[in-house]
N, C-alpha and C. Protein backbone atom coordinates (compact mmCIF):
# COMPACT_ATOMS: atom_id res chain seq x y z
N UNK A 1 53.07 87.88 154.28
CA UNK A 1 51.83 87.16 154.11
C UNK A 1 50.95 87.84 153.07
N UNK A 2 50.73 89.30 152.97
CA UNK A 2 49.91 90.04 151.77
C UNK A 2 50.60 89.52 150.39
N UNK A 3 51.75 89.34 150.54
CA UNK A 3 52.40 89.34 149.26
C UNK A 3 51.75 87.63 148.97
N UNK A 4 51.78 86.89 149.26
CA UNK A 4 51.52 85.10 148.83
C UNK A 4 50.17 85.49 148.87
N UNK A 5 49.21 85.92 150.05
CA UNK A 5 47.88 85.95 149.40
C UNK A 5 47.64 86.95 148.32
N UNK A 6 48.19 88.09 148.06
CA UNK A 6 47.75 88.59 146.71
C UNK A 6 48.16 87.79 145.39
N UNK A 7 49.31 87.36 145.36
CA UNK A 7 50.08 86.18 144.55
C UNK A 7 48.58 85.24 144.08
N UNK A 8 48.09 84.37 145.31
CA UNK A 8 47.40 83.31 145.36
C UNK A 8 46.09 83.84 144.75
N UNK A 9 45.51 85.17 144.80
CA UNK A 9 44.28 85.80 144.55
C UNK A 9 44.86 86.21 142.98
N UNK A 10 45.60 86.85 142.68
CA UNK A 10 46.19 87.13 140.99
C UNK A 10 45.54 85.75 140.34
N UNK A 11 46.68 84.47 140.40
CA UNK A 11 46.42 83.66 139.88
C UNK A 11 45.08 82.74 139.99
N UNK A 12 43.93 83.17 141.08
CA UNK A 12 43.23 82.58 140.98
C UNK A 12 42.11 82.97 140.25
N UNK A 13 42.14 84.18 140.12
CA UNK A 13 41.03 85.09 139.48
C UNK A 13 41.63 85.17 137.86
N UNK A 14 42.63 85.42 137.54
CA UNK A 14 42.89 86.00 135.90
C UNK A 14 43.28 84.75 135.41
N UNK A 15 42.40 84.32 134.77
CA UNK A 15 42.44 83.23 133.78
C UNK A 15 43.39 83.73 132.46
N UNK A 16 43.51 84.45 132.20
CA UNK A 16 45.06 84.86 131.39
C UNK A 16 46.13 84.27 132.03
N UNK A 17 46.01 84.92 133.86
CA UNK A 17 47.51 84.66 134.46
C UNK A 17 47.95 83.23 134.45
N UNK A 18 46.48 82.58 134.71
CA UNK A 18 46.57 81.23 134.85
C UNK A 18 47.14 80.20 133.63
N UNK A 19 46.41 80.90 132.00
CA UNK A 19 47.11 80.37 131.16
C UNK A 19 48.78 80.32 130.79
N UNK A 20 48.79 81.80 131.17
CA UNK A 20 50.18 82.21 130.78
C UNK A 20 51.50 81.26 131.71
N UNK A 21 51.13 81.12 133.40
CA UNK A 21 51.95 80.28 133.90
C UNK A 21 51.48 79.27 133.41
N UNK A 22 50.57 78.55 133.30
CA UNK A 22 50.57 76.67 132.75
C UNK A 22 51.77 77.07 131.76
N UNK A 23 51.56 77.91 130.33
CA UNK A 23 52.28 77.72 129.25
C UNK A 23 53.92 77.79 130.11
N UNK A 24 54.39 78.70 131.26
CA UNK A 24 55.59 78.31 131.62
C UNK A 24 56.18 77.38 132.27
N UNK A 25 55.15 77.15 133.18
CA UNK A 25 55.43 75.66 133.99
C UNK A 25 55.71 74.43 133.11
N UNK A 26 55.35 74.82 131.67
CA UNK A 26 56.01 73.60 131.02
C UNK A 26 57.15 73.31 130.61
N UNK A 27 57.67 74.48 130.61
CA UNK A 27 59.22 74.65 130.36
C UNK A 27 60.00 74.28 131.70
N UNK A 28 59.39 73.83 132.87
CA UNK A 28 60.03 73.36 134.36
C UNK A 28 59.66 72.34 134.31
N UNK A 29 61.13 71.19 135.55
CA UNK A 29 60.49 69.91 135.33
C UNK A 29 59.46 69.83 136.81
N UNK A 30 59.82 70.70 137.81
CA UNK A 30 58.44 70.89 138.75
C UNK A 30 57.19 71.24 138.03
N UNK A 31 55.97 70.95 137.09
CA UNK A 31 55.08 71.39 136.84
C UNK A 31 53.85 71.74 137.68
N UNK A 32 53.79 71.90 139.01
CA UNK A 32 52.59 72.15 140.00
C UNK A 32 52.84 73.48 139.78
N UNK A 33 51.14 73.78 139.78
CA UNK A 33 50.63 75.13 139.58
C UNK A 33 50.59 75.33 141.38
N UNK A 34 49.82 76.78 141.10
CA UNK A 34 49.55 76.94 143.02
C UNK A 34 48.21 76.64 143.40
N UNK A 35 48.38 75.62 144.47
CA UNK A 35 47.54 75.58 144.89
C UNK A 35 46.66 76.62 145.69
N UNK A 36 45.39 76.17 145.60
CA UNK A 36 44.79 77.09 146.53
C UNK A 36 43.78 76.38 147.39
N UNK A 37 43.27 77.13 148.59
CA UNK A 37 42.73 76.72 149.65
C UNK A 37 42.25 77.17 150.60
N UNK A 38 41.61 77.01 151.71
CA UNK A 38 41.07 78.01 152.59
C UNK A 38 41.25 79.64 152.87
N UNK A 39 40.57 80.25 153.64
CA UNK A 39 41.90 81.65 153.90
C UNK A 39 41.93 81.86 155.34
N UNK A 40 41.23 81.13 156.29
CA UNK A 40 41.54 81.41 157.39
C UNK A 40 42.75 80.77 158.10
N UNK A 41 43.01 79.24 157.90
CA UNK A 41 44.01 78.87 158.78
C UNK A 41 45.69 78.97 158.02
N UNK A 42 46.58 78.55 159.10
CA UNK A 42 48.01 78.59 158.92
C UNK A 42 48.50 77.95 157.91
N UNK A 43 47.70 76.73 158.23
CA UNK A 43 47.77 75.61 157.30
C UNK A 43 47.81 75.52 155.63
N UNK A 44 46.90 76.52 155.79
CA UNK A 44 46.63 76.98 153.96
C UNK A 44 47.54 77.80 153.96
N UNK A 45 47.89 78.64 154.76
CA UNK A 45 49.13 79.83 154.17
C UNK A 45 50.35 79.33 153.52
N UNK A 46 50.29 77.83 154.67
CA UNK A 46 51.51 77.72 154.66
C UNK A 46 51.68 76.77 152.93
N UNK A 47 50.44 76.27 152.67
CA UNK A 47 50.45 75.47 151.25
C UNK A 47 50.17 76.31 150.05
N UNK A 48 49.78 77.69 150.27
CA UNK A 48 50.03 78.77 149.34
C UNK A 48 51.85 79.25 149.03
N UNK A 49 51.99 79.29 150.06
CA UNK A 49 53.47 79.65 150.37
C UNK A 49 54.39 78.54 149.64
N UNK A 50 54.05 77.48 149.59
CA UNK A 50 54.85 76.43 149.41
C UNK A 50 54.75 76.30 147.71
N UNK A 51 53.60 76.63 147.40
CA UNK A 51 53.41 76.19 146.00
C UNK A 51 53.40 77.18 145.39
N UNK A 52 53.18 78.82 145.69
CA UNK A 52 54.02 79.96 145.10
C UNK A 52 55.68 79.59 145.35
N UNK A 53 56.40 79.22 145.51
CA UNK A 53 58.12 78.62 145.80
C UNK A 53 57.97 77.92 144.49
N UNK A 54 57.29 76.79 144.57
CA UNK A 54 57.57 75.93 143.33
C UNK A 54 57.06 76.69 142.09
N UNK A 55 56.45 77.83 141.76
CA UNK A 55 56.26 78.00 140.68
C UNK A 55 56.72 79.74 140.25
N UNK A 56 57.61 80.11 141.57
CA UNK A 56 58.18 81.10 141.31
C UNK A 56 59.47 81.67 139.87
N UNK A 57 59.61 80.25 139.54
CA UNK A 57 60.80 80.82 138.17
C UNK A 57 59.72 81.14 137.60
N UNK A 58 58.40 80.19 137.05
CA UNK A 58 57.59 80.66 135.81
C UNK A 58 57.20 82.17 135.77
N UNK A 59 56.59 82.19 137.50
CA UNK A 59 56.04 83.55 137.66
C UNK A 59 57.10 84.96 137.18
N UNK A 60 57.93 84.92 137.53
CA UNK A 60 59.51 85.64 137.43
C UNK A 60 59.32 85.57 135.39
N UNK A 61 59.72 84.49 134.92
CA UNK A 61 59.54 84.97 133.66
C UNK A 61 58.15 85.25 132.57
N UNK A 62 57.55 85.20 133.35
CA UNK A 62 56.00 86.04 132.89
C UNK A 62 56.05 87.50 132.92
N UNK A 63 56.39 87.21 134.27
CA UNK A 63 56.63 88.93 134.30
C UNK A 63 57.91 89.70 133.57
N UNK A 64 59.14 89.11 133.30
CA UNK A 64 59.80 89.95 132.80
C UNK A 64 59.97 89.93 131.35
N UNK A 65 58.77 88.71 130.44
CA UNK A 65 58.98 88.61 129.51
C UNK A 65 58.12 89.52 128.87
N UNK A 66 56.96 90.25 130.32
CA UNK A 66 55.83 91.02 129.54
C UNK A 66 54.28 90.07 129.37
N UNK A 67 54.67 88.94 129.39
CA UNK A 67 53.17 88.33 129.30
C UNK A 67 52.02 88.88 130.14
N UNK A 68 52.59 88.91 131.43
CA UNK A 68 51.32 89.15 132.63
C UNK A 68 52.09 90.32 133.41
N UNK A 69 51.15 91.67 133.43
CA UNK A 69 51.41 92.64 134.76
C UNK A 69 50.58 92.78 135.62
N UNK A 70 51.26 92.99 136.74
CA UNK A 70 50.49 93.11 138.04
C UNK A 70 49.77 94.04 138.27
N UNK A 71 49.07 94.84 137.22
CA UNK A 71 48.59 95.76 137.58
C UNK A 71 46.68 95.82 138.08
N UNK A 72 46.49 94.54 138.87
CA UNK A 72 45.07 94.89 139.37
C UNK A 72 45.73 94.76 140.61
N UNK A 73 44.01 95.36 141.20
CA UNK A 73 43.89 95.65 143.10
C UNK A 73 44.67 94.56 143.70
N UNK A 74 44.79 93.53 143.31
CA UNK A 74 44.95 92.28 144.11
C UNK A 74 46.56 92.39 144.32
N UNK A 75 47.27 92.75 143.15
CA UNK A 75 48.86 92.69 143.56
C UNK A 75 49.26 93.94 143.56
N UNK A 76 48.92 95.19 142.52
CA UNK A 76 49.24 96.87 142.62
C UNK A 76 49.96 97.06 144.10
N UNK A 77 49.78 96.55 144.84
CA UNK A 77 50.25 97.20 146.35
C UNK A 77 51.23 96.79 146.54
N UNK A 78 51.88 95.83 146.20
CA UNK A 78 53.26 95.51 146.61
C UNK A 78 54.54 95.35 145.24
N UNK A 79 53.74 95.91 144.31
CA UNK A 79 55.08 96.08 143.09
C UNK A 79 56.30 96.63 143.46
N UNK A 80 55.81 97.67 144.37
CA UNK A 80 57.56 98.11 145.13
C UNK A 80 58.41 97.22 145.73
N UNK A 81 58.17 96.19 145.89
CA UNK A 81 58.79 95.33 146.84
C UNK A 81 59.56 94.11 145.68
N UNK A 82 59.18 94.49 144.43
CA UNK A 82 60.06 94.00 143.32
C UNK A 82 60.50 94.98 141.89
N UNK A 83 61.10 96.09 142.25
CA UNK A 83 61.13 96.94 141.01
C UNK A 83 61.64 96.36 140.27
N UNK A 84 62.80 95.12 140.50
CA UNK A 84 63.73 94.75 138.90
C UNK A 84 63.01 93.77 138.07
N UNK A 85 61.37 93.69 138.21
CA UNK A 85 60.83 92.75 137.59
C UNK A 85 59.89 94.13 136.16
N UNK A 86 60.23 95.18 136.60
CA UNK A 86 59.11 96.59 136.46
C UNK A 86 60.23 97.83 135.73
């Protein structure tokens, strides 16, 4: 669950990150960005969760192309949990 809400907080705050996936999501024929939405109920987790899935290739080649690193507070904590992107 830290990992989709830091995910969901990255892209909602860095308007870089945000450009950089639009520019990849165009290269997919899924183009939905992630949504975002409440933070208390299940409900929203579960539509964060769902729409980080659909836009996980872009995210994947952002990161390994170098465009966007994870390096603020919001994601820094769980980079271990993907070294082959690092």
């Amino acid at each position: 669950m830290a990992i989709i809400s830091s995910l969901t907080t990255y892209f909602s705050h860095s308007n870089y990150g945000k450009h950089q996936l639009k520019q990849e999501l165009k290269k997919d024929h899924d183009q939905r960005g992630i949504q975002s939405g409440g933070a208390t109920r299940f409900s929203t987790f579960a539509t964060h969760a769902n729409s980080i899935s659909h836009c996980f290739g872009a995210i994947e080649r952002c990161l390994s192309s170098g465009t966007i690193k994870f390096d603020t507070k919001a994601v820094c904590t769980f980079i271990s949990f993907v070294p082959r992107w690092f």
